[in-house]
Structure formats: C-alpha cells, structure tokens
Protein backbone atom coordinates (compact mmCIF):
# COMPACT_ATOMS: atom_id res chain seq x y z
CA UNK A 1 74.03 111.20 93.18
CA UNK A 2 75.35 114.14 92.01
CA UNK A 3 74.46 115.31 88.19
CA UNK A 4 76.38 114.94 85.26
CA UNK A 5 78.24 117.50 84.20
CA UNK A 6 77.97 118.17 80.21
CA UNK A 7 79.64 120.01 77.90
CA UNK A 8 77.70 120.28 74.61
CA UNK A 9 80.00 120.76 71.57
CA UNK A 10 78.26 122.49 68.87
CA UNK A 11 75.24 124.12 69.19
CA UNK A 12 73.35 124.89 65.99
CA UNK A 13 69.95 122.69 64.82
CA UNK A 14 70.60 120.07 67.28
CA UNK A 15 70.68 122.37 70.30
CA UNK A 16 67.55 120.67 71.64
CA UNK A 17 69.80 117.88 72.83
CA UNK A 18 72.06 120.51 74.75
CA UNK A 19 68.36 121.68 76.32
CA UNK A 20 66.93 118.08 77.26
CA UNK A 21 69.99 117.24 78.93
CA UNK A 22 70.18 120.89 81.17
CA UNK A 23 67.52 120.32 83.76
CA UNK A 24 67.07 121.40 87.06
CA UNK A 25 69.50 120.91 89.75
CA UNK A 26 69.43 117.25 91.60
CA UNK A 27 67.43 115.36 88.10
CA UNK A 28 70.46 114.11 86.53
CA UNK A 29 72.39 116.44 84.44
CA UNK A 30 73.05 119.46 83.62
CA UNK A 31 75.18 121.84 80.80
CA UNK A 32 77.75 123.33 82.47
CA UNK A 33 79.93 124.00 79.38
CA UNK A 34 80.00 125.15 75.59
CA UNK A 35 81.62 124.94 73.10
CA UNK A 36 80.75 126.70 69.66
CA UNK A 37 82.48 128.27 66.56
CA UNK A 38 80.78 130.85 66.54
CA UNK A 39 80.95 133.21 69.10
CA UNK A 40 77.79 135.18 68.86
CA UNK A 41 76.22 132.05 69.55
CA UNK A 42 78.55 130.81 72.04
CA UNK A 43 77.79 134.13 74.58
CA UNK A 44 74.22 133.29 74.14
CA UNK A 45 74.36 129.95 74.86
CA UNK A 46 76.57 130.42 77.77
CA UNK A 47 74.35 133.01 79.32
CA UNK A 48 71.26 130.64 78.32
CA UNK A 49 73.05 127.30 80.05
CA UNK A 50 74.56 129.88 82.85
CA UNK A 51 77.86 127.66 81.80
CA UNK A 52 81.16 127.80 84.02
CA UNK A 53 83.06 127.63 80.02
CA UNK A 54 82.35 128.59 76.56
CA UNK A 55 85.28 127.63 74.35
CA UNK A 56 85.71 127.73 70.75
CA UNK A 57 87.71 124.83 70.90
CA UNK A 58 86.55 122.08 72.28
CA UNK A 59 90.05 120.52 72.71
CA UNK A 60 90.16 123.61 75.99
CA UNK A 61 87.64 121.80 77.95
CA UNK A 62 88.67 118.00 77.63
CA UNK A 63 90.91 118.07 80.35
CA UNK A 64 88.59 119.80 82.99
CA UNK A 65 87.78 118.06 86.29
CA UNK A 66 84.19 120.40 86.20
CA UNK A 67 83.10 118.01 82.90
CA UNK A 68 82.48 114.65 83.06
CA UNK A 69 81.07 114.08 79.63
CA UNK A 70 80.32 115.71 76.44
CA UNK A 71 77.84 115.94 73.87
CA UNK A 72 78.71 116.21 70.42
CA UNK A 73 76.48 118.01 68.02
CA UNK A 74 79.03 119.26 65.45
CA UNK A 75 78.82 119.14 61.84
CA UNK A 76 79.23 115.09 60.25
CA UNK A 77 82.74 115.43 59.24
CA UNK A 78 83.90 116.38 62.61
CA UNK A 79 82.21 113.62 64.43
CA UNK A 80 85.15 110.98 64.38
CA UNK A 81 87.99 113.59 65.70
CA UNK A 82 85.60 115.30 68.36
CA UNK A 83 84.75 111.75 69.83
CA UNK A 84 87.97 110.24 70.03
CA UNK A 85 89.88 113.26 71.17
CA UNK A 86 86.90 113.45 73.99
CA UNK A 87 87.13 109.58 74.67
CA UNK A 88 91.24 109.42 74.87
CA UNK A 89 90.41 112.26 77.67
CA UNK A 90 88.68 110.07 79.83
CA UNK A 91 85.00 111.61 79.49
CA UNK A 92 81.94 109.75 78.11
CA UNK A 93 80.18 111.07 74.96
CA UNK A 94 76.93 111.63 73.52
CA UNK A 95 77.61 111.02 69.85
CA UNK A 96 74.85 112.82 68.08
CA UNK A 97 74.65 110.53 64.70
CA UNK A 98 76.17 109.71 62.52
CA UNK A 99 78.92 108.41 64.31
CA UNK A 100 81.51 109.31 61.33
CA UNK A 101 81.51 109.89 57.55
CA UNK A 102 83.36 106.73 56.87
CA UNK A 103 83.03 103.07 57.70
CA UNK A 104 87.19 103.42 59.09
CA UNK A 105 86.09 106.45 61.15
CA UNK A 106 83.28 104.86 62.75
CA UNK A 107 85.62 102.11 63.40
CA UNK A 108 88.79 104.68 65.30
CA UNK A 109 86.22 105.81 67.50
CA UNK A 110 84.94 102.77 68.67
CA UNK A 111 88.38 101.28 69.58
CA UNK A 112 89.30 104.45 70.87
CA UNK A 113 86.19 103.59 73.35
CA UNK A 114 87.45 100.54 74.37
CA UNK A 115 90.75 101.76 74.67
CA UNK A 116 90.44 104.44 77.54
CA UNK A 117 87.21 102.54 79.06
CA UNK A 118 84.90 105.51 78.65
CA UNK A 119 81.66 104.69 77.70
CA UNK A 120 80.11 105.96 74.77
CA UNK A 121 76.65 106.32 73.28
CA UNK A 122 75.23 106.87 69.65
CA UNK A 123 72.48 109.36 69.67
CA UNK A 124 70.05 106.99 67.18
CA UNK A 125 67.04 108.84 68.57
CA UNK A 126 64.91 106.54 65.85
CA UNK A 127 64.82 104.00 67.84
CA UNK A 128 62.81 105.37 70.84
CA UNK A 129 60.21 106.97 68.04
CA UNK A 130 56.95 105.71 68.60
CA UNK A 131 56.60 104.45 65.38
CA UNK A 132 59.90 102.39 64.98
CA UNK A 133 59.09 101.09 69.06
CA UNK A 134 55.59 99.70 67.70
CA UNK A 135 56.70 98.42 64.61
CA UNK A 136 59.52 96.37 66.59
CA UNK A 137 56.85 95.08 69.03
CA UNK A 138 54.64 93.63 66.32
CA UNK A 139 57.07 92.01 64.57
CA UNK A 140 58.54 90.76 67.36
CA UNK A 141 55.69 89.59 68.75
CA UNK A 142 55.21 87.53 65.41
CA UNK A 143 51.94 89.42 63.90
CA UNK A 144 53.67 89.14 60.27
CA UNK A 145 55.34 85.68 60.42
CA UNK A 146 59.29 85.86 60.10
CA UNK A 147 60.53 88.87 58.34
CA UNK A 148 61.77 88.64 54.62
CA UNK A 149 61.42 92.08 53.35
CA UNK A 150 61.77 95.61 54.54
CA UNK A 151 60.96 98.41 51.83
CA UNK A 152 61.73 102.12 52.79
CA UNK A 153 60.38 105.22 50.80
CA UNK A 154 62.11 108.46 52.61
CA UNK A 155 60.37 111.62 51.48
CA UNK A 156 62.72 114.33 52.41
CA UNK A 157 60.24 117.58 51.51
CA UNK A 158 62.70 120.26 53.22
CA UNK A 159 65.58 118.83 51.39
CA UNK A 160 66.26 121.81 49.03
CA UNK A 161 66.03 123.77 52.59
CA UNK A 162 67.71 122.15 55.04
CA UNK A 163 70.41 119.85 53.23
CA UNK A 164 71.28 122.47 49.85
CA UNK A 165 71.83 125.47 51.58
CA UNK A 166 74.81 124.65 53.77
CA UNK A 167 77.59 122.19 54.65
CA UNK A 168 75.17 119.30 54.23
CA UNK A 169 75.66 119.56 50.40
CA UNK A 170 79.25 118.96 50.22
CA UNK A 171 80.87 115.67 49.87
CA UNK A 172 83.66 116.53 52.35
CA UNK A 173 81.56 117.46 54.93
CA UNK A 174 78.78 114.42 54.85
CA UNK A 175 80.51 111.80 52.18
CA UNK A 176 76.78 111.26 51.00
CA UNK A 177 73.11 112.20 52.15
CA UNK A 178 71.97 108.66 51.42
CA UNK A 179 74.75 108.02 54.49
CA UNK A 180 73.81 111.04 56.18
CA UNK A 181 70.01 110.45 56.20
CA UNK A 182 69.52 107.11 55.91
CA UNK A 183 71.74 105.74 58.79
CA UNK A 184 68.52 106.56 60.48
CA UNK A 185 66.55 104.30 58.85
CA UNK A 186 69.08 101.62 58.59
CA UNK A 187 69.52 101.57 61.96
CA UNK A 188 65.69 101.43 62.72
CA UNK A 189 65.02 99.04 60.01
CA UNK A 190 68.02 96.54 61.46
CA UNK A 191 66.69 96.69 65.03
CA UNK A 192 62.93 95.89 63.60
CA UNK A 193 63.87 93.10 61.86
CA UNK A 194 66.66 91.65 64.04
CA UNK A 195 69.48 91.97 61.27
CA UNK A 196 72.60 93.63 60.01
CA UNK A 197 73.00 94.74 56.54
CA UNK A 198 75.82 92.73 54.89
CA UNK A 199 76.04 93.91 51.04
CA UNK A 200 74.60 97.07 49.52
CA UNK A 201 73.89 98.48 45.56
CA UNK A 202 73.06 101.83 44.86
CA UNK A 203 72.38 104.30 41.94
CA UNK A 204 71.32 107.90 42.08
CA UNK A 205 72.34 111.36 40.77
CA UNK A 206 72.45 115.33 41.51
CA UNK A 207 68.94 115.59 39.17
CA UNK A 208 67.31 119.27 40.63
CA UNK A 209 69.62 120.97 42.66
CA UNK A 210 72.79 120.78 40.90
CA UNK A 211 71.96 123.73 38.17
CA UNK A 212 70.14 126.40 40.92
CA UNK A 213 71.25 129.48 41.51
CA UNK A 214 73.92 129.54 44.43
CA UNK A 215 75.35 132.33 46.73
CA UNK A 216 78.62 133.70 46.66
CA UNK A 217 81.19 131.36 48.87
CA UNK A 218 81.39 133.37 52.34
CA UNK A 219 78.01 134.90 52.21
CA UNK A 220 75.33 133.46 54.70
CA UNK A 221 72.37 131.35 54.38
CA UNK A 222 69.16 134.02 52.99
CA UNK A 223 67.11 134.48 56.27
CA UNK A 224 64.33 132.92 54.23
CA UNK A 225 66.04 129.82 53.98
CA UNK A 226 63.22 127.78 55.15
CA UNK A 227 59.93 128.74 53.36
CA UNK A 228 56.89 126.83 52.31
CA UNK A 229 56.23 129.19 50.06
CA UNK A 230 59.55 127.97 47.63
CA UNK A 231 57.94 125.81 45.37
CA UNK A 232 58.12 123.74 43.36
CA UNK A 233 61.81 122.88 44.27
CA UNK A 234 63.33 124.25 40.83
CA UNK A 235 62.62 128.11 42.30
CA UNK A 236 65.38 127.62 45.02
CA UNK A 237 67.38 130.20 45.57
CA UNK A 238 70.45 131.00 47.90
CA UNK A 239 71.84 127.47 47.42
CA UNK A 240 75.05 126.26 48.83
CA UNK A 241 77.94 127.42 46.84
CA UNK A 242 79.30 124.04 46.44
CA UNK A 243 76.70 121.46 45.77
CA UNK A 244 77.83 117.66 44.82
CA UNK A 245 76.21 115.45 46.96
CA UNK A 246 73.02 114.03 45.30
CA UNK A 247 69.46 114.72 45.80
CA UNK A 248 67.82 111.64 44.86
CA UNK A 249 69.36 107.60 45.80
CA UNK A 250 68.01 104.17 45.34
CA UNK A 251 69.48 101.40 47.62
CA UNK A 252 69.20 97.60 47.68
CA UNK A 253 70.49 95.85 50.47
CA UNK A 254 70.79 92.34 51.78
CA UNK A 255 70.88 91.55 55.61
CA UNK A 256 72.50 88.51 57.41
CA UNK A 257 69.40 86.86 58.56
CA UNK A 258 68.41 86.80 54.91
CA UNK A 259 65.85 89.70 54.52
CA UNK A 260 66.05 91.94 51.91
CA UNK A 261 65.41 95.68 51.81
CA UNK A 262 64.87 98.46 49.43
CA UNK A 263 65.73 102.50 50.79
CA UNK A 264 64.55 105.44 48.52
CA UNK A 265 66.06 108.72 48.91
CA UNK A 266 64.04 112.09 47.38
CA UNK A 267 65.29 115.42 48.69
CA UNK A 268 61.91 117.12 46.59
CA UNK A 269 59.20 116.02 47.14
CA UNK A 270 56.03 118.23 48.43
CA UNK A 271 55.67 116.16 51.99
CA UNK A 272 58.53 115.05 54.78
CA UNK A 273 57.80 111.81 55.75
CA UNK A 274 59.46 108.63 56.57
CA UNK A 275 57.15 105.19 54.75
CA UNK A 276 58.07 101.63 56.47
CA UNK A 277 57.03 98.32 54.46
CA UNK A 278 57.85 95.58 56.93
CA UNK A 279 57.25 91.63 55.09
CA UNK A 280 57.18 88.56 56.56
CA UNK A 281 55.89 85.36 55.90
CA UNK A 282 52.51 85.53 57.58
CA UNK A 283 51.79 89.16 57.04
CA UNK A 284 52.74 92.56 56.19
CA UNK A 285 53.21 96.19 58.10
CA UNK A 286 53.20 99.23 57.20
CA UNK A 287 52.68 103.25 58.50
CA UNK A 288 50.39 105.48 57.56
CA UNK A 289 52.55 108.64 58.65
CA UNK A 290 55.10 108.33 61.22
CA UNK A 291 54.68 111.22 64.33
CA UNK A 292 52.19 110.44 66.93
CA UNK A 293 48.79 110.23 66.04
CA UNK A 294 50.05 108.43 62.58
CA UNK A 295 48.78 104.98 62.18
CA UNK A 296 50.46 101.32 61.56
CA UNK A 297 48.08 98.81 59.64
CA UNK A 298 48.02 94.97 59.84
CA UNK A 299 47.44 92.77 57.09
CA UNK A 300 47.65 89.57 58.05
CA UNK A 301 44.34 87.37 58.46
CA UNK A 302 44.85 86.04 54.64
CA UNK A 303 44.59 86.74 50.81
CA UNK A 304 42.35 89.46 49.71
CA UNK A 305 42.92 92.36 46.75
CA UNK A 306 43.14 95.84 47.80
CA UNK A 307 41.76 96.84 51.15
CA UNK A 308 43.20 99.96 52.26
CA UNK A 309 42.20 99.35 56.19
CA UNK A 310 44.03 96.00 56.66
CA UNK A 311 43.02 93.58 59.69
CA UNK A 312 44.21 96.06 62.32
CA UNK A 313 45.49 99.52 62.79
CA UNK A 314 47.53 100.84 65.65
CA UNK A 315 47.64 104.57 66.42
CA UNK A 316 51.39 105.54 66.81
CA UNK A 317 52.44 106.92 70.61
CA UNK A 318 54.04 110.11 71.18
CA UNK A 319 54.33 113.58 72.42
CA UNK A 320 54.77 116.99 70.28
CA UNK A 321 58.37 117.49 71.50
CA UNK A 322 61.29 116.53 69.47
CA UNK A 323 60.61 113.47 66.89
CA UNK A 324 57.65 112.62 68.76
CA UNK A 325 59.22 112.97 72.62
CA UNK A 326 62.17 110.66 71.13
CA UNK A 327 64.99 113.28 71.80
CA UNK A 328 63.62 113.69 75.54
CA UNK A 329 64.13 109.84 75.92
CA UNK A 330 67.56 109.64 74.60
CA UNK A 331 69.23 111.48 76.20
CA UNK A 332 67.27 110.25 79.37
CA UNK A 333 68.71 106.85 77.95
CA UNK A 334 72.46 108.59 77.82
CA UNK A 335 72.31 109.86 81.11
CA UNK A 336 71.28 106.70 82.88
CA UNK A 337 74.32 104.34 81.34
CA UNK A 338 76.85 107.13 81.73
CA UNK A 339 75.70 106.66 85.59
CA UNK A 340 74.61 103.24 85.76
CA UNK A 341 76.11 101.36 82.63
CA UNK A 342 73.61 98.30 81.75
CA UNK A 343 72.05 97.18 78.52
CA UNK A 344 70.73 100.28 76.14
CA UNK A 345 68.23 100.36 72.94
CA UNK A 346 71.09 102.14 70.68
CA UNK A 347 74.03 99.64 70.11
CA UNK A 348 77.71 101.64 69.29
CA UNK A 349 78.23 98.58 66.66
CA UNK A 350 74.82 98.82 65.12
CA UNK A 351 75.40 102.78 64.40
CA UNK A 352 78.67 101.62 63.08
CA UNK A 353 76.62 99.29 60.88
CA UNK A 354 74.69 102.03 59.45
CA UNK A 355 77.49 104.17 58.47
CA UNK A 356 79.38 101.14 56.43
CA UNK A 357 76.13 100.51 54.91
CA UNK A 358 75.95 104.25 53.86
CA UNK A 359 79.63 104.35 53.12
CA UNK A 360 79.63 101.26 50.81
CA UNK A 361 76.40 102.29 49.24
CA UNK A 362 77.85 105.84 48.41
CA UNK A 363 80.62 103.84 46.72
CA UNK A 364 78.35 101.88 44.27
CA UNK A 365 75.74 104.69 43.58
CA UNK A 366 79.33 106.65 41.94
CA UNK A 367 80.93 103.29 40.65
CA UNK A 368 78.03 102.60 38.41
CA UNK A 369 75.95 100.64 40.97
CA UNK A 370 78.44 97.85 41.79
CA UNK A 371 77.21 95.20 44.43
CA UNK A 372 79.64 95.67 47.82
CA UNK A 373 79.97 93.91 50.88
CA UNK A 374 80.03 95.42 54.72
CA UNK A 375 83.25 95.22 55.88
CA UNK A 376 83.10 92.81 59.00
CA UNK A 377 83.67 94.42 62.44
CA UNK A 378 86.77 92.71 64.24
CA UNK A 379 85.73 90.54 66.71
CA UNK A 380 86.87 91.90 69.82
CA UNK A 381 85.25 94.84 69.42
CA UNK A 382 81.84 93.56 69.06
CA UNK A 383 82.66 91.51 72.04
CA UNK A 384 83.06 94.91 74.09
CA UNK A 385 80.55 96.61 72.77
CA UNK A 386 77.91 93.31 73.26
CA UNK A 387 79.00 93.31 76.73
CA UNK A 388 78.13 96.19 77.25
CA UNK A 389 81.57 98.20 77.47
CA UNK A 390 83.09 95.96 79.36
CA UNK A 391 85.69 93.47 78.64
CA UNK A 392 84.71 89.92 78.55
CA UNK A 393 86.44 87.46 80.84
C-alpha cells in the first residue's frame, strides 16, 4: 500500500509527532505538507520534511488530492475549527489533545466526523505509556479487587516554564490548565478503571504566578525560558503578559460505575511527575515515578501498617523517546486505522469525556466550587463512535 500522505498543522513543541509520522518511503507515512504561522519555521520545516507545501493557512491545503490526512498540533483554542474544517474536507485527522476547549466544541467536531465519514483519532498518547498500560493490566486482571477509588497528585515542576510564559496562561486560549493538563489523566484514569466521569467539584486559585513580573505584550519568550536554575518559582521572570488561568486546582469527581476520584493540580512544585492511587476492594496500586524504569507496587495480601515495599513491585516498560516510546506508538496506532479502520486504545468519545470533565470542573473551581454534572453525549454519536466510525445497522 502506498503511504499516507500527512500534512502536519502546527509545528512548535509537539513537532515530534510531525517526525514519528515522516519515515522512510514504503513504512506507512510520510509528511508531505506544512503548515505553520510562522514562517521562519515553516521554511525550515519544509526543507526538514522535503514537503511538496508549506502554507500559513491551513485552510490552502484541505482541498489537495497530494494529502490524505492531517495532523493537528496547533495551539488548544484552535483545535475544534482546524478539525472540523479538515474533517468537512474529506481527510482524516490526528487530533493532538485536547480535542477542544469546551465540552460543545468537542462535541461539533465529533458530529462533524460522522457527518463526512472521515475517520478521526484523538492523540491521548497516555494511554500507550507504560505506566498507565500496566496499571490497566493489573487492575484488570483483578490484583486489587473491584475499583472504588482513584486518587491523582499531578506535580507539574516546569509549570512556571512551560504553561506561564505563553498562550498556555490565558483563559481564551486553554479555558483552564486543570482542562488542559488533566484531560490526560482523566482519560488514563477512566480507561484504568473502566468508567466515565459523570459529576465534577473543583476549587483552586492564581496563588504564585499571578503577581510576577511579565514582558511587554508583543515581545518574545526570554531565550532562558526554560532553566533549572529559576528557583524557587517566585524568581520567574519574563512571564506571559496576560496571566489568568490558575496555577494550582483541586478536583473531586464521581464516575458512573461508582468510583470516586480525587485530581491535584500544582504548577510549582520542585519535581514533574504524574502520582496514580488506584483502590479497590481487595487491594491498592500505586507508582513510584511514572517513565520507564519507575516502579508500580502491590498491596494486596492483607492488613498491615506502613510497609513502604508492598506485596509486589513491577518495573514500568519503556523506551527514552517521547513519554516513554508512547508518541512512537500513537501515531503508529493513527496510521494503522486511517488504513485499516478496526478497534483502537484512544476512544473519540472518551477524549470528549475528558474535556467536559475539565470544562465543568473549570466552571465550579470559579463558581465557588459548585457540584456539576457531565453533560450526556447524544446517543447516536456514541453509537458511531463505539462502532468504530461506522454507522450501525
């Protein structure tokens, strides 16, 4: 079979999608077209990709015969339009995540999926990490009982770097960095424990980065802007010059198959690290990092008081590339259902899940922590997406 022919939309910290999916000639795909805002980086990457276009507008290459899908790496906000206009053109897409910025956006784009037939694909890369795939496989192989609890701690140590210094700390452009970060989790946590989150309470606040000092609107990011040598957070500098999204968010949620889980957001603390709590009935999980060579302990033989080395421990699998190889494999993942169609690990509707979870709980953490139910999915769109984009009969 011939490869796929990509166009990859947006090329700034997720470029190492646009580079997993360019390989050689005759293994499956490869970029043949970009598309970038900023042209100094578009001539690069065109040269880089040896691409037949390089448009600053993606809308230029939808309607090419030379591109039969797209990948879209652009900023949140932008997700929604990019993906629909893309799918209403007839080509699949790579939807890095999250899918939109709003529970209604996630929702456009999937019925614009149904409605022109072309298949589409979240990028949840979580769920082919090593140490979300082994947590799912213990629980699923019943080492912990039935699950009841989930708790998630979400150390984000690069936060003053990565999400205060550009578009990632403005409302309009990500609605909320609990949505914006933890739809990763979510996702990962609802595919462990076989559930969908069905009402959310949050609370949280702007409590370091809001008073730092800020550039001047139109200048660029300091080319320090990632420096272990910035600490503690408070000595900052360079900060986006608008800042109101908030840097630190407790959640509560409550799935349908009756577990309950706890997220926690901090965007300063001194490591980066994701911490999984998984609670069932007959035993408990939990990771001791979460990049290859991390571990998973077991507690589950009976009652004891503290032992820090549990019953059993399980060394988390990996490589060094991209979140632990997990980039590599989805798009691999992408590639083969654009080609083949068939059953995938990411799920359109469960991606949609995470953002209304996000959505809602961005809603109560600025309503004064209200309690807020998931609005349900219509019916005959989860029917589509279940059957694996393809009308029922």
């Amino acid at each position: 079979m011939d490869d796929l022919r990509i166009a990859a939309i947006g090329l700034g910290l997720r470029r190492n999608l646009a580079v997993a999916a360019h390989r050689e000639p005759g293994r499956g795909s490869r970029v043949t077209a970009v598309c970038d805002l900023d042209e100094t980086i578009l001539r690069k990457e065109a040269d880089f990709f040896g691409a037949n276009a390089a448009e600053t507008d993606y809308r230029r290459l939808l309607d090419r015969d030379d591109i039969d899908a797209v990948l879209v790496a652009t900023p949140d906000h932008t997700h929604a339009r990019v993906a629909v206009d893309a799918l209403s053109a007839g080509k699949a897409v790579y939807l890095e995540k999250p899918m939109a910025t709003t529970v209604a956006d996630a929702d456009a784009v999937l019925r614009a999926a149904r409605r022109s037939g072309a298949r589409l694909y979240v990028g949840h890369n979580m769920r082919h990490m090593g140490v979300v795939r082994l947590m799912r496989r213990l629980v699923r192989e019943g080492q912990i009982g039935t699950p009841k609890a989930v708790w998630i701690r979400h150390f984000v140590g690069h936060g003053g770097d990565f999400f205060f210094k550009d578009w990632h700390a403005e409302r309009s452009k990500v609605n909320s960095l609990l949505l914006q970060k933890a739809c990763h989790d979510l996702d990962a946590m609802h595919w462990i424990v076989g559930g969908s989150t069905e009402a959310v309470q949050a609370m949280g606040g702007l409590t370091v980065y809001g008073g730092l000092p800020r550039r001047e609107a139109g200048a660029p990011k300091p080319e320090d802007w990632l420096s272990r040598e910035q600490w503690p957070p408070s000595s900052q500098r360079g900060l986006n010059p608008v800042i109101d999204v908030e840097d630190l968010a407790l959640l509560n949620l409550r799935l349908d198959n009756g577990v309950l889980a706890a997220y926690q957001q901090c965007h300063y603390t001194p490591d980066y690290w994701r911490s999984f709590t998984v609670i069932g009935d007959a035993g408990r999980l939990e990771n001791f990092g979460d990049e290859p060579g991390g571990t998973i302990r077991l507690w589950n033989t009976g009652r004891r008081n503290y032992d820090p080395a549990g019953d059993a421990e399980f060394r988390i699998p990996g490589s060094v590339d991209g979140h632990g190889g997990a980039d590599a494999k989805v798009i691999e993942e992408f590639v083969r259902f654009v080609r083949e169609g068939g059953a995938t690990d990411t799920s359109p509707v469960d991606a949609r899940t995470a953002v209304a979870a996000g959505d809602l709980a961005t809603r109560s953490l600025r309503d004064g922590g209200a309690l807020l139910r998931v609005p349900v999915l219509e019916e005959s769109l989860r029917a589509y997406f279940d059957n694996g984009q393809v009308e029922p009969t």
